[in-house]
PDB file of N, CA and C in Angstrom:
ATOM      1  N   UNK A   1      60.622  28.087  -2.621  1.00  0.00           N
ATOM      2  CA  UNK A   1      59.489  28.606  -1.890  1.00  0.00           C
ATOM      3  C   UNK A   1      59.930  28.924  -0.476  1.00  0.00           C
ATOM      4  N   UNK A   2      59.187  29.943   0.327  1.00  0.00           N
ATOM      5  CA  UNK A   2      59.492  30.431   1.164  1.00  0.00           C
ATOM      6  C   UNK A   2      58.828  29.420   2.084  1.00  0.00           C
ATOM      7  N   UNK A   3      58.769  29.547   3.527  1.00  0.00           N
ATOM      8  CA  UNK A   3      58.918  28.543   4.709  1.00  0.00           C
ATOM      9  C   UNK A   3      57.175  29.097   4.272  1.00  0.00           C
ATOM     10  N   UNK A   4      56.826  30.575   4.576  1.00  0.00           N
ATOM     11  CA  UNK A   4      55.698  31.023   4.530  1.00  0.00           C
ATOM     12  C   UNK A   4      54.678  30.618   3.360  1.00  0.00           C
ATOM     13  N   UNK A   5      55.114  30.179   2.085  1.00  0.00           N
ATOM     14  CA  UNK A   5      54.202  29.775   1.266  1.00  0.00           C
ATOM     15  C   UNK A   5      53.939  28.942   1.620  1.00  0.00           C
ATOM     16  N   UNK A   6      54.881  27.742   1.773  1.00  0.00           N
ATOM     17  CA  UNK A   6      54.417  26.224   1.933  1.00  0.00           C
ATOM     18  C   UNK A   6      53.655  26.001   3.191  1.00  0.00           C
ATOM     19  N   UNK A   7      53.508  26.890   4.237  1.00  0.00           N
ATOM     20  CA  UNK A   7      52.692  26.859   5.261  1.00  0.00           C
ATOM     21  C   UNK A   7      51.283  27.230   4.771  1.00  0.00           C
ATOM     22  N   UNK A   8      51.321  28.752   3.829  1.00  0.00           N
ATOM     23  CA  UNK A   8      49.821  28.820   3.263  1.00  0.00           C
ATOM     24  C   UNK A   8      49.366  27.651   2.672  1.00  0.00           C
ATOM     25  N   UNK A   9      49.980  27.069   1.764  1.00  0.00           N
ATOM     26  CA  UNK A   9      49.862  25.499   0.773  1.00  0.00           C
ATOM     27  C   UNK A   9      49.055  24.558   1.654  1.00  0.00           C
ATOM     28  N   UNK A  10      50.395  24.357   2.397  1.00  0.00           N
ATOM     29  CA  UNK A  10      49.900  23.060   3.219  1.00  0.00           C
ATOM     30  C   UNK A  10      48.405  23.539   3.934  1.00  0.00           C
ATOM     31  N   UNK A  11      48.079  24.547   4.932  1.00  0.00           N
ATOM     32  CA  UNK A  11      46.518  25.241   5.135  1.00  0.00           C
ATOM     33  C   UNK A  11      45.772  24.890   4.213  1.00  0.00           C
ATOM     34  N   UNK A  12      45.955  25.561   2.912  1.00  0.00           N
ATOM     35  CA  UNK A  12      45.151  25.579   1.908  1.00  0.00           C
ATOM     36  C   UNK A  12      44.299  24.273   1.602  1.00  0.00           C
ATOM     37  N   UNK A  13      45.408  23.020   1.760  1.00  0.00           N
ATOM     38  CA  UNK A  13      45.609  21.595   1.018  1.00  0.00           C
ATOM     39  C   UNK A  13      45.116  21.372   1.984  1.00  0.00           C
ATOM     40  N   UNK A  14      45.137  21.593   3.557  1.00  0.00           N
ATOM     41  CA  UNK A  14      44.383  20.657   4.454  1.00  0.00           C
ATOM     42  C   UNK A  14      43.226  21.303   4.306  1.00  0.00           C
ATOM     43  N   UNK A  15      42.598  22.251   4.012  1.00  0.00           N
ATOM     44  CA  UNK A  15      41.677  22.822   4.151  1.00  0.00           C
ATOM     45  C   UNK A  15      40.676  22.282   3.164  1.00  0.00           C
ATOM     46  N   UNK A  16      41.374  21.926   1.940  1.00  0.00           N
ATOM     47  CA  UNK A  16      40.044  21.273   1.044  1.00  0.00           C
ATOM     48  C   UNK A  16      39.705  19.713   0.827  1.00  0.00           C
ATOM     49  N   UNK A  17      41.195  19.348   1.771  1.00  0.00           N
ATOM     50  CA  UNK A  17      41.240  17.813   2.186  1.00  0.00           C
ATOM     51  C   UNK A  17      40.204  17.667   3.296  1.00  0.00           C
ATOM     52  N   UNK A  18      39.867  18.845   3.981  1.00  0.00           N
ATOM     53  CA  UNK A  18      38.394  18.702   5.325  1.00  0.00           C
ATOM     54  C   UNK A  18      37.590  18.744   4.401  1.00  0.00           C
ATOM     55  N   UNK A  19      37.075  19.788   3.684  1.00  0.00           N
ATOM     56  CA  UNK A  19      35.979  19.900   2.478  1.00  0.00           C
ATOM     57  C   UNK A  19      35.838  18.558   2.100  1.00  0.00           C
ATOM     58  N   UNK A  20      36.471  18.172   1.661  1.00  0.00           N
ATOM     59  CA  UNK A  20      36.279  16.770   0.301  1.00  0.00           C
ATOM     60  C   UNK A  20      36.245  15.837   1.201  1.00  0.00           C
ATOM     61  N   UNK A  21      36.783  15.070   2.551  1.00  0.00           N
ATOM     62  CA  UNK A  21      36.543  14.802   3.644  1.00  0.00           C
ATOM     63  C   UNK A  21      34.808  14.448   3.745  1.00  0.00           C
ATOM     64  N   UNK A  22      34.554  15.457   4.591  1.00  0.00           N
ATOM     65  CA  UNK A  22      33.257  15.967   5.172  1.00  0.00           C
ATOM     66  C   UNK A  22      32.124  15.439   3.875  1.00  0.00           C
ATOM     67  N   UNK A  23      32.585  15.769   2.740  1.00  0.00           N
ATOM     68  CA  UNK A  23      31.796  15.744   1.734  1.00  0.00           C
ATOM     69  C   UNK A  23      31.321  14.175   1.052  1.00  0.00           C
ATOM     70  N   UNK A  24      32.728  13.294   1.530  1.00  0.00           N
ATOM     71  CA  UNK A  24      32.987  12.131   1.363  1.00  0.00           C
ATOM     72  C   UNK A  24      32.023  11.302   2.506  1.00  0.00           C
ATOM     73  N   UNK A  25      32.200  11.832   3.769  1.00  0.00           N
ATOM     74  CA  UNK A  25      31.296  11.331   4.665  1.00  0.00           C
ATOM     75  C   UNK A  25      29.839  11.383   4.559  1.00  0.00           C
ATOM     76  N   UNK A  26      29.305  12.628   4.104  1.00  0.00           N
ATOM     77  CA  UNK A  26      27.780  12.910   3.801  1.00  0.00           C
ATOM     78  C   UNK A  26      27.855  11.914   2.849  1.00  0.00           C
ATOM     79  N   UNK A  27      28.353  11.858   1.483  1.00  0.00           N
ATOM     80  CA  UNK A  27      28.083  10.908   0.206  1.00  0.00           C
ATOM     81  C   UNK A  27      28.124   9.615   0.759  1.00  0.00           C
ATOM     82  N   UNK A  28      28.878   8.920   1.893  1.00  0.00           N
ATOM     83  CA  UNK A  28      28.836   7.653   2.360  1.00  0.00           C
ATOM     84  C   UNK A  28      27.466   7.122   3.864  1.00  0.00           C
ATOM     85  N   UNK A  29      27.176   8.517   4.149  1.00  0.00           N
ATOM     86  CA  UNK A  29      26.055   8.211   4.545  1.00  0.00           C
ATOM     87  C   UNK A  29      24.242   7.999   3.786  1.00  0.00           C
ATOM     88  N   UNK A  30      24.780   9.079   3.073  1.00  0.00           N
ATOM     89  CA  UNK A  30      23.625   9.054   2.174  1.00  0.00           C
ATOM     90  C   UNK A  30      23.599   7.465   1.533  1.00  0.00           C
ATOM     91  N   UNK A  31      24.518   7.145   0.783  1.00  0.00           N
ATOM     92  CA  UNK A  31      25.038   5.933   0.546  1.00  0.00           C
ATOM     93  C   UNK A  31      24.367   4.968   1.556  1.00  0.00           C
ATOM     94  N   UNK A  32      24.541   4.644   2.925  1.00  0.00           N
ATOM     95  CA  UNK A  32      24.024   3.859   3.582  1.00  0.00           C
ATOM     96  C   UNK A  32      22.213   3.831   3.574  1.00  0.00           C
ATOM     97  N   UNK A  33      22.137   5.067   3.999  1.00  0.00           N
ATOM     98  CA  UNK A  33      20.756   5.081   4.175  1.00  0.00           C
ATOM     99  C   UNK A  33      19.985   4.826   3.054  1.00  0.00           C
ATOM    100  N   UNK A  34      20.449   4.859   2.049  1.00  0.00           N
ATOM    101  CA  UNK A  34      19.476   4.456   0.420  1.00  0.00           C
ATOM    102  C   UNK A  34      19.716   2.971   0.936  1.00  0.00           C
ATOM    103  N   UNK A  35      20.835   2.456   1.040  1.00  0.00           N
ATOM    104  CA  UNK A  35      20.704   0.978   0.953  1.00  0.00           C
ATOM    105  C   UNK A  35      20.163   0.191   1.847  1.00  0.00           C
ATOM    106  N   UNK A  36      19.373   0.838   3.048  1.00  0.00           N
ATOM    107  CA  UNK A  36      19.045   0.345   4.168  1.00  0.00           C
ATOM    108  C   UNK A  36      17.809   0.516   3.827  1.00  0.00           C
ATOM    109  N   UNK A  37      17.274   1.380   2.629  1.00  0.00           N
ATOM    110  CA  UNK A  37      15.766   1.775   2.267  1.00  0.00           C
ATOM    111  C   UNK A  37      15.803   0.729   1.517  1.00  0.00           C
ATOM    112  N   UNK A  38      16.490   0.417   0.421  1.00  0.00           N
ATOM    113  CA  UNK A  38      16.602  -0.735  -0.311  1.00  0.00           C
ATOM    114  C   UNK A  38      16.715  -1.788  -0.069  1.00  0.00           C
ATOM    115  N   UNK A  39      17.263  -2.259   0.971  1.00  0.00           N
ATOM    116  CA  UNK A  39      16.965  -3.514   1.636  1.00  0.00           C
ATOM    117  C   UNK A  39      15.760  -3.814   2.462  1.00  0.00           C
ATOM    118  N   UNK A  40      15.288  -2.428   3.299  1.00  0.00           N
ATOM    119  CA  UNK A  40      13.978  -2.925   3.739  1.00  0.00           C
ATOM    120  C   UNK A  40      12.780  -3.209   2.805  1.00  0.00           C
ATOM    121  N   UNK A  41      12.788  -2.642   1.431  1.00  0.00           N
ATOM    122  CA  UNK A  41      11.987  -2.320   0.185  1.00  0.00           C
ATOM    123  C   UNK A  41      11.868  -4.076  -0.218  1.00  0.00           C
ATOM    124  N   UNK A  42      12.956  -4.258  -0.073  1.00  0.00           N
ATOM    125  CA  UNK A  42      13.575  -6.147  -0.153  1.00  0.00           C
ATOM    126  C   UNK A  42      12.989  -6.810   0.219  1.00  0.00           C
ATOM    127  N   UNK A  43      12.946  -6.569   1.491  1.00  0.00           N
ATOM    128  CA  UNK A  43      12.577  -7.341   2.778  1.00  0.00           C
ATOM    129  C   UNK A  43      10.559  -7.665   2.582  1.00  0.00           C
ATOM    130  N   UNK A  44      10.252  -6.526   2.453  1.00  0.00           N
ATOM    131  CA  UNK A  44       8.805  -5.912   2.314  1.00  0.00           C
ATOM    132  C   UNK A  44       8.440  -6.903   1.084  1.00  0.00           C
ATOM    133  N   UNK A  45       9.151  -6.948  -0.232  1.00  0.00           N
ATOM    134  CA  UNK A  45       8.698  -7.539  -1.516  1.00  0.00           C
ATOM    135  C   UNK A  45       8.878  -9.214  -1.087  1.00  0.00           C
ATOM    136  N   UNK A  46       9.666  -9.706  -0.573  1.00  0.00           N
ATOM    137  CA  UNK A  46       9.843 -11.071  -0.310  1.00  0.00           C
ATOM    138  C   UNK A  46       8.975 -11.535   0.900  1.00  0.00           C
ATOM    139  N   UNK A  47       8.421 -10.605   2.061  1.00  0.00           N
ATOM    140  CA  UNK A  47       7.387 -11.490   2.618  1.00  0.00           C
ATOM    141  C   UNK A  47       6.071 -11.247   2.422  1.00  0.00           C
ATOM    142  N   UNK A  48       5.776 -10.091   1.170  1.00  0.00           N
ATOM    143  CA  UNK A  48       5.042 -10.449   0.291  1.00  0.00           C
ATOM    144  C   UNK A  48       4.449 -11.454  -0.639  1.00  0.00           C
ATOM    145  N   UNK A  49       5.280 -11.732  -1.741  1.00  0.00           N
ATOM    146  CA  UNK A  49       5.842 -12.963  -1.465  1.00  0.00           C
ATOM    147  C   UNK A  49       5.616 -13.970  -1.578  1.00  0.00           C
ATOM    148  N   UNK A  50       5.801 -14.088  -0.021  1.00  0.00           N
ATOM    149  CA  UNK A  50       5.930 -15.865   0.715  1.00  0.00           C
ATOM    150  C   UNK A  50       4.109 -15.434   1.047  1.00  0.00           C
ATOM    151  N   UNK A  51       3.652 -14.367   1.221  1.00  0.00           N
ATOM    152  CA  UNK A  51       2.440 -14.212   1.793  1.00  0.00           C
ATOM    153  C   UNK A  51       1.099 -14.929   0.842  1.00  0.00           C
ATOM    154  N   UNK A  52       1.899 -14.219  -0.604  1.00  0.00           N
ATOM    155  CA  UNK A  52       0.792 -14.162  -1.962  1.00  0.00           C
ATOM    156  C   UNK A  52       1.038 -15.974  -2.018  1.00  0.00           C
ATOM    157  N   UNK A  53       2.426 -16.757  -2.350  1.00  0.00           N
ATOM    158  CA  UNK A  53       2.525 -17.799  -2.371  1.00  0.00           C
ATOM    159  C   UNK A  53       2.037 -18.926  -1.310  1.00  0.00           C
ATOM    160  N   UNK A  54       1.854 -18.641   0.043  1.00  0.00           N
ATOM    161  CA  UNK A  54       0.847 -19.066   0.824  1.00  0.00           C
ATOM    162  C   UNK A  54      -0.358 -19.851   0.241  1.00  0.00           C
ATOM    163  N   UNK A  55      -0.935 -17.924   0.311  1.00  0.00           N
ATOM    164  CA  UNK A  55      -2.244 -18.166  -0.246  1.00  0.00           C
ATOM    165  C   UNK A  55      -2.898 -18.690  -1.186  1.00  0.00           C
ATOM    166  N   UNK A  56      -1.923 -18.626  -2.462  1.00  0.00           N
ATOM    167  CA  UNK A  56      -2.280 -19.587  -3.833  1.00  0.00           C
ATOM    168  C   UNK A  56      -2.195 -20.822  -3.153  1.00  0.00           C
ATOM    169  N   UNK A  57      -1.181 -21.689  -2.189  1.00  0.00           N
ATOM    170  CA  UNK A  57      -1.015 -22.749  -1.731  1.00  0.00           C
ATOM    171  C   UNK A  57      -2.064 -23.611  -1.434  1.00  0.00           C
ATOM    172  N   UNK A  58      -3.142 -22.402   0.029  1.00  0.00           N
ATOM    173  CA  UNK A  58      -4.284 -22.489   0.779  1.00  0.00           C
ATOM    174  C   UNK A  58      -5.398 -22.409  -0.457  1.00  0.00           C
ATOM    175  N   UNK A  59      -5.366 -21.656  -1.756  1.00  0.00           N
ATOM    176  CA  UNK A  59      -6.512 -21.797  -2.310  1.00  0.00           C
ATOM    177  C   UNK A  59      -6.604 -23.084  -3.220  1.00  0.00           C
ATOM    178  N   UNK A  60      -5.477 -23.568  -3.740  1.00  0.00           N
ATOM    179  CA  UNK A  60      -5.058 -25.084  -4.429  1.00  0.00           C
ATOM    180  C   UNK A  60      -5.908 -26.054  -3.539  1.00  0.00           C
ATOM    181  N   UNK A  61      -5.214 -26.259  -2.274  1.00  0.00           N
ATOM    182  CA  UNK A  61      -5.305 -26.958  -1.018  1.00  0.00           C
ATOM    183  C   UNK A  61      -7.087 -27.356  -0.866  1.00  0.00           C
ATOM    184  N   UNK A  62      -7.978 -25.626  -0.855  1.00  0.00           N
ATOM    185  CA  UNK A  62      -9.172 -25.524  -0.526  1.00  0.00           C
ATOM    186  C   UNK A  62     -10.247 -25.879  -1.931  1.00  0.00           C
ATOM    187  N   UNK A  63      -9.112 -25.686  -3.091  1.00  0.00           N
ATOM    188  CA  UNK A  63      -9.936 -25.497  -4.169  1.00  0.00           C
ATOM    189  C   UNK A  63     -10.851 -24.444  -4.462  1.00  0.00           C
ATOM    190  N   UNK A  64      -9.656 -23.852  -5.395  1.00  0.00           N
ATOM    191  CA  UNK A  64     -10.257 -22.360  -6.123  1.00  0.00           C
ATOM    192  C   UNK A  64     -11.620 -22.787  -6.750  1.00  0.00           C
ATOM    193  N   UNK A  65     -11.721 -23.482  -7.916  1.00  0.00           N
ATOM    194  CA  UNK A  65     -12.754 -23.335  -8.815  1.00  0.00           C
ATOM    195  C   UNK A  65     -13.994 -23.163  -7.981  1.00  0.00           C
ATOM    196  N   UNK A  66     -14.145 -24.015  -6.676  1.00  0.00           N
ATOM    197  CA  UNK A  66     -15.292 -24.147  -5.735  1.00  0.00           C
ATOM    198  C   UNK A  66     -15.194 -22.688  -4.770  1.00  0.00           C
ATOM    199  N   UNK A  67     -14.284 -22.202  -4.290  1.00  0.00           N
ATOM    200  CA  UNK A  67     -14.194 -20.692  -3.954  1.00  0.00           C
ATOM    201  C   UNK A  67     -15.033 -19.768  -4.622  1.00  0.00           C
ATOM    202  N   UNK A  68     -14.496 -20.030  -5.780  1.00  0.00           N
ATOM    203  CA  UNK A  68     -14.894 -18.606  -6.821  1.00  0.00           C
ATOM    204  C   UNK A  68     -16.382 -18.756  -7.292  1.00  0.00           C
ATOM    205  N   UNK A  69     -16.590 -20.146  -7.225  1.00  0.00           N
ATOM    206  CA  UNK A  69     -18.200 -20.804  -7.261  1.00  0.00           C
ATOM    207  C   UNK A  69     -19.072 -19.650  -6.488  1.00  0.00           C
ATOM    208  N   UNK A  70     -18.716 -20.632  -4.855  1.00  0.00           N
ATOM    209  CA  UNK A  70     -19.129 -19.841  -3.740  1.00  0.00           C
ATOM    210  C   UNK A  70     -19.447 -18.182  -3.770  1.00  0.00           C
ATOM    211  N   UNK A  71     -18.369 -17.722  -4.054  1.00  0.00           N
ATOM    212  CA  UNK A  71     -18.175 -16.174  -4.017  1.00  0.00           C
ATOM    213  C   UNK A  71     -19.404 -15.919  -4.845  1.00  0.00           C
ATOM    214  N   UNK A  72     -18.997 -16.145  -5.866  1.00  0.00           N
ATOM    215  CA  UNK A  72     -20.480 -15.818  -7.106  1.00  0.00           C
ATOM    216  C   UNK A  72     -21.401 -16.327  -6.827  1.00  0.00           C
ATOM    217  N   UNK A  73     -22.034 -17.490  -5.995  1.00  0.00           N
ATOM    218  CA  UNK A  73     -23.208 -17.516  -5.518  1.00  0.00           C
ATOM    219  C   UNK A  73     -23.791 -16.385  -4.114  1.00  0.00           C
ATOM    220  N   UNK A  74     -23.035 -16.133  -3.380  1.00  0.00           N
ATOM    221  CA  UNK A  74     -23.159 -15.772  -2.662  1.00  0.00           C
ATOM    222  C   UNK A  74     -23.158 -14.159  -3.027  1.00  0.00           C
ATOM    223  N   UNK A  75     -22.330 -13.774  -4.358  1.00  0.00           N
ATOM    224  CA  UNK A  75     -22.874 -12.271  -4.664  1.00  0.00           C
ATOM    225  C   UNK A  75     -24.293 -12.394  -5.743  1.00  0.00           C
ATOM    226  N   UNK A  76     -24.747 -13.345  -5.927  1.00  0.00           N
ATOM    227  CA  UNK A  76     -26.228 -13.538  -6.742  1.00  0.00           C
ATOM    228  C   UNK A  76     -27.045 -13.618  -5.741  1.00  0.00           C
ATOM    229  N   UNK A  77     -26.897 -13.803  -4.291  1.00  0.00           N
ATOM    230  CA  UNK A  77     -27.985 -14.283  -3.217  1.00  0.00           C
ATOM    231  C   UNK A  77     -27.571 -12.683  -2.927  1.00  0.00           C
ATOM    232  N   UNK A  78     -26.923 -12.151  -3.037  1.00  0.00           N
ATOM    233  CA  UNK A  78     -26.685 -10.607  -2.023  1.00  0.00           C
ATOM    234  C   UNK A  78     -27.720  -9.726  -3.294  1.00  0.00           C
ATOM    235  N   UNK A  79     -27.128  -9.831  -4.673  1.00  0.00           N
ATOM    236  CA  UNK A  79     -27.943  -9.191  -5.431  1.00  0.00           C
ATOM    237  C   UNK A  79     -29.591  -9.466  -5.096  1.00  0.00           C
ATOM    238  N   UNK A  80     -29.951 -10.543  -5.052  1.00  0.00           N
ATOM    239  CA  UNK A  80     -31.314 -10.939  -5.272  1.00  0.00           C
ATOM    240  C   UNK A  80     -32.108 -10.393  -4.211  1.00  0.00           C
ATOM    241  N   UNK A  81     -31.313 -10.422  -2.759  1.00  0.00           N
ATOM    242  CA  UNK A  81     -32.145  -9.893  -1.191  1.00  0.00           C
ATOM    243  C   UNK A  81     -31.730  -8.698  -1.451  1.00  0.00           C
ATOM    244  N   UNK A  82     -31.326  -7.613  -2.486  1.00  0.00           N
ATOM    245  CA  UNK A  82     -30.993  -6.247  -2.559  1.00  0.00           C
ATOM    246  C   UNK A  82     -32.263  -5.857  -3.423  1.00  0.00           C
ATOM    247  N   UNK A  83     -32.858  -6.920  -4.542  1.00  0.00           N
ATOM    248  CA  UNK A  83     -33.873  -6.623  -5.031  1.00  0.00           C
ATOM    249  C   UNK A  83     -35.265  -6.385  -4.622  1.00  0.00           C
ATOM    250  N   UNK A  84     -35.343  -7.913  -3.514  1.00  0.00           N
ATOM    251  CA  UNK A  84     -36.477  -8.157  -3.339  1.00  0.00           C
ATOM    252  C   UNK A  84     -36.962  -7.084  -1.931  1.00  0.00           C
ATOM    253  N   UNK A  85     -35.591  -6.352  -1.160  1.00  0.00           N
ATOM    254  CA  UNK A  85     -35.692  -5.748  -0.051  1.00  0.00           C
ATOM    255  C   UNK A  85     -36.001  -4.465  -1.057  1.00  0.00           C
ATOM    256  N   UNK A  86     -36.089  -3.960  -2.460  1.00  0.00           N
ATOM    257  CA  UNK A  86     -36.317  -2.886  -3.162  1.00  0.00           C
ATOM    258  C   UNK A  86     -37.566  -2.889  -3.210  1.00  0.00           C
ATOM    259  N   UNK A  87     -38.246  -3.838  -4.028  1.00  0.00           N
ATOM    260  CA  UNK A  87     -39.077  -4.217  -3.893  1.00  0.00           C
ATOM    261  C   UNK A  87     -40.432  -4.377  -2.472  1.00  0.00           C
ATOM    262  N   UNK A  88     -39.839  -4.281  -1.740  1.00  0.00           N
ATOM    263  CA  UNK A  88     -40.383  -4.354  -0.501  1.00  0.00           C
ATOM    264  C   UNK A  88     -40.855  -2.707  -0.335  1.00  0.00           C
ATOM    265  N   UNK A  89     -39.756  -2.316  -0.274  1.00  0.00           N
ATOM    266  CA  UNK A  89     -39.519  -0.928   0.044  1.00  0.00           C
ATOM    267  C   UNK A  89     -41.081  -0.378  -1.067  1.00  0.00           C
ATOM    268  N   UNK A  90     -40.809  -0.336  -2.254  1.00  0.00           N
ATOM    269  CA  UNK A  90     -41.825  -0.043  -3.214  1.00  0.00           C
ATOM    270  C   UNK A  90     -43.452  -0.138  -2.837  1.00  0.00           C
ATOM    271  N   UNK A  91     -43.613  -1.498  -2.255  1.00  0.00           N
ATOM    272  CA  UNK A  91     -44.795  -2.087  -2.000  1.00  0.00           C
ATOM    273  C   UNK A  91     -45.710  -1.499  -0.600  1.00  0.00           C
ATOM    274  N   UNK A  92     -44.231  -1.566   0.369  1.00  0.00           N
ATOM    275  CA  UNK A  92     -44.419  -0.332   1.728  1.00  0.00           C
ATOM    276  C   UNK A  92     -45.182   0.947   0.770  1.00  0.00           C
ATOM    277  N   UNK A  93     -44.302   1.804   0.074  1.00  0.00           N
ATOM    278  CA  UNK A  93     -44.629   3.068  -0.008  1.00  0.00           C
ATOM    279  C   UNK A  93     -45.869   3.151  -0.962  1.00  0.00           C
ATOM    280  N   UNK A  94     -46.122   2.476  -1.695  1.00  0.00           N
ATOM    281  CA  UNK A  94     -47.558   2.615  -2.535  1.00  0.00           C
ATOM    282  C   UNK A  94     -48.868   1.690  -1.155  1.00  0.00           C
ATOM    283  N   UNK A  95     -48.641   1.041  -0.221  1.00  0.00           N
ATOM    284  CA  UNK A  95     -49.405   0.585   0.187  1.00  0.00           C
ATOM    285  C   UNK A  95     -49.690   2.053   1.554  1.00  0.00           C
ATOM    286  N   UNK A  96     -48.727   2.653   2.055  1.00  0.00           N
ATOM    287  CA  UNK A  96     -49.099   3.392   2.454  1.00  0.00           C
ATOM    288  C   UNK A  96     -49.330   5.174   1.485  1.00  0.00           C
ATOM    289  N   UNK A  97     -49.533   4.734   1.011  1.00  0.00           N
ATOM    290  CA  UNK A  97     -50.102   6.262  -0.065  1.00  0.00           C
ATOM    291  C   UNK A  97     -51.834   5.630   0.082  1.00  0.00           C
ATOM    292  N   UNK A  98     -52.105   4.193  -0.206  1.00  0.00           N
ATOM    293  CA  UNK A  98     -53.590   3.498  -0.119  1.00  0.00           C
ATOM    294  C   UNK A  98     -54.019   4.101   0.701  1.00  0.00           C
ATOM    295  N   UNK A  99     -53.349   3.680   2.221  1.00  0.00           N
ATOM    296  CA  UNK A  99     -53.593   4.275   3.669  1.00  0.00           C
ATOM    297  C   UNK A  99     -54.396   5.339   3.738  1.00  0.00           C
ATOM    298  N   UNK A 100     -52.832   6.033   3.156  1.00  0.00           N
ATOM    299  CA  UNK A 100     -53.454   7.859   3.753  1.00  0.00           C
ATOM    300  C   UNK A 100     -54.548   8.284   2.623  1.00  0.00           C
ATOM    301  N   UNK A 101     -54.937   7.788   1.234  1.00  0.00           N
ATOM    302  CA  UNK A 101     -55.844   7.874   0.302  1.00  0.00           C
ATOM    303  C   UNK A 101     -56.907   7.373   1.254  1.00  0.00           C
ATOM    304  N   UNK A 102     -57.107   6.765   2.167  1.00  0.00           N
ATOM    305  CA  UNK A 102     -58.517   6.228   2.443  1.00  0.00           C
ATOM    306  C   UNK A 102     -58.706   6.865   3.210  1.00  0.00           C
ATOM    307  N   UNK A 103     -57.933   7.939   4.329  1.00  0.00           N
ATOM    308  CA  UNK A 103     -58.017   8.791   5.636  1.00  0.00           C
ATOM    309  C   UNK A 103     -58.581   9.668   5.377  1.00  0.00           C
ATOM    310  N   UNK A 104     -58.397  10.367   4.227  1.00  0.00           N
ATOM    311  CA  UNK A 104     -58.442  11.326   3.610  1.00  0.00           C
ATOM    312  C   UNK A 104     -60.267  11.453   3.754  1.00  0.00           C
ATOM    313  N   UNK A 105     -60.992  12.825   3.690  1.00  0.00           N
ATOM    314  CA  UNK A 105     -62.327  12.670   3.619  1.00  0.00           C
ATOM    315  C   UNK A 105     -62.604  13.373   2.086  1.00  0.00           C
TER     316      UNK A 105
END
């Protein structure tokens, strides 16, 4: 080979050694940044977690069965003042229809 080929060669060869290079660097960043998503994804699920495990702790501690009691009494007292405020409402509007029935000449 001439002095001149092996100079094109060697160009050539460094030239796709930058390519594959460059290409190597993007793939090793990309590389990082997934795993830095993946570790915060980590991070996020485990003080989750410790958060959910807490709270089962605090409801043991407080006693669920009497919680969930509570809750359901307290949505039967919300139902019942949703009725009787319906009810109200009803009694308003037929008592004033009486009203204006008696204004009336």
């Amino acid at each position: 080979m001439t002095d001149g080929t092996e100079l094109r060669l060697a160009k050539m060869y460094r030239e796709e050694g930058d390519k594959l290079r460059e290409q190597a660097n993007a793939d090793l960043e990309a590389a990082r940044y997934e795993r830095g998503q993946a570790e915060h994804a980590k991070r996020l699920t485990e003080q989750m977690e410790r958060s959910i495990a807490a709270r089962e702790r605090k409801l043991k501690e407080l006693g669920e069965p009497e919680l969930v009691a509570r809750e359901q009494a307290a949505e039967a007292k919300l139902a019942e003042a949703q009725e009787l405020h319906s009810q109200y409402d009803k009694e308003k509007y037929a008592a004033l229809r009486v009203l204006t029935a008696e204004e009336r000449p």
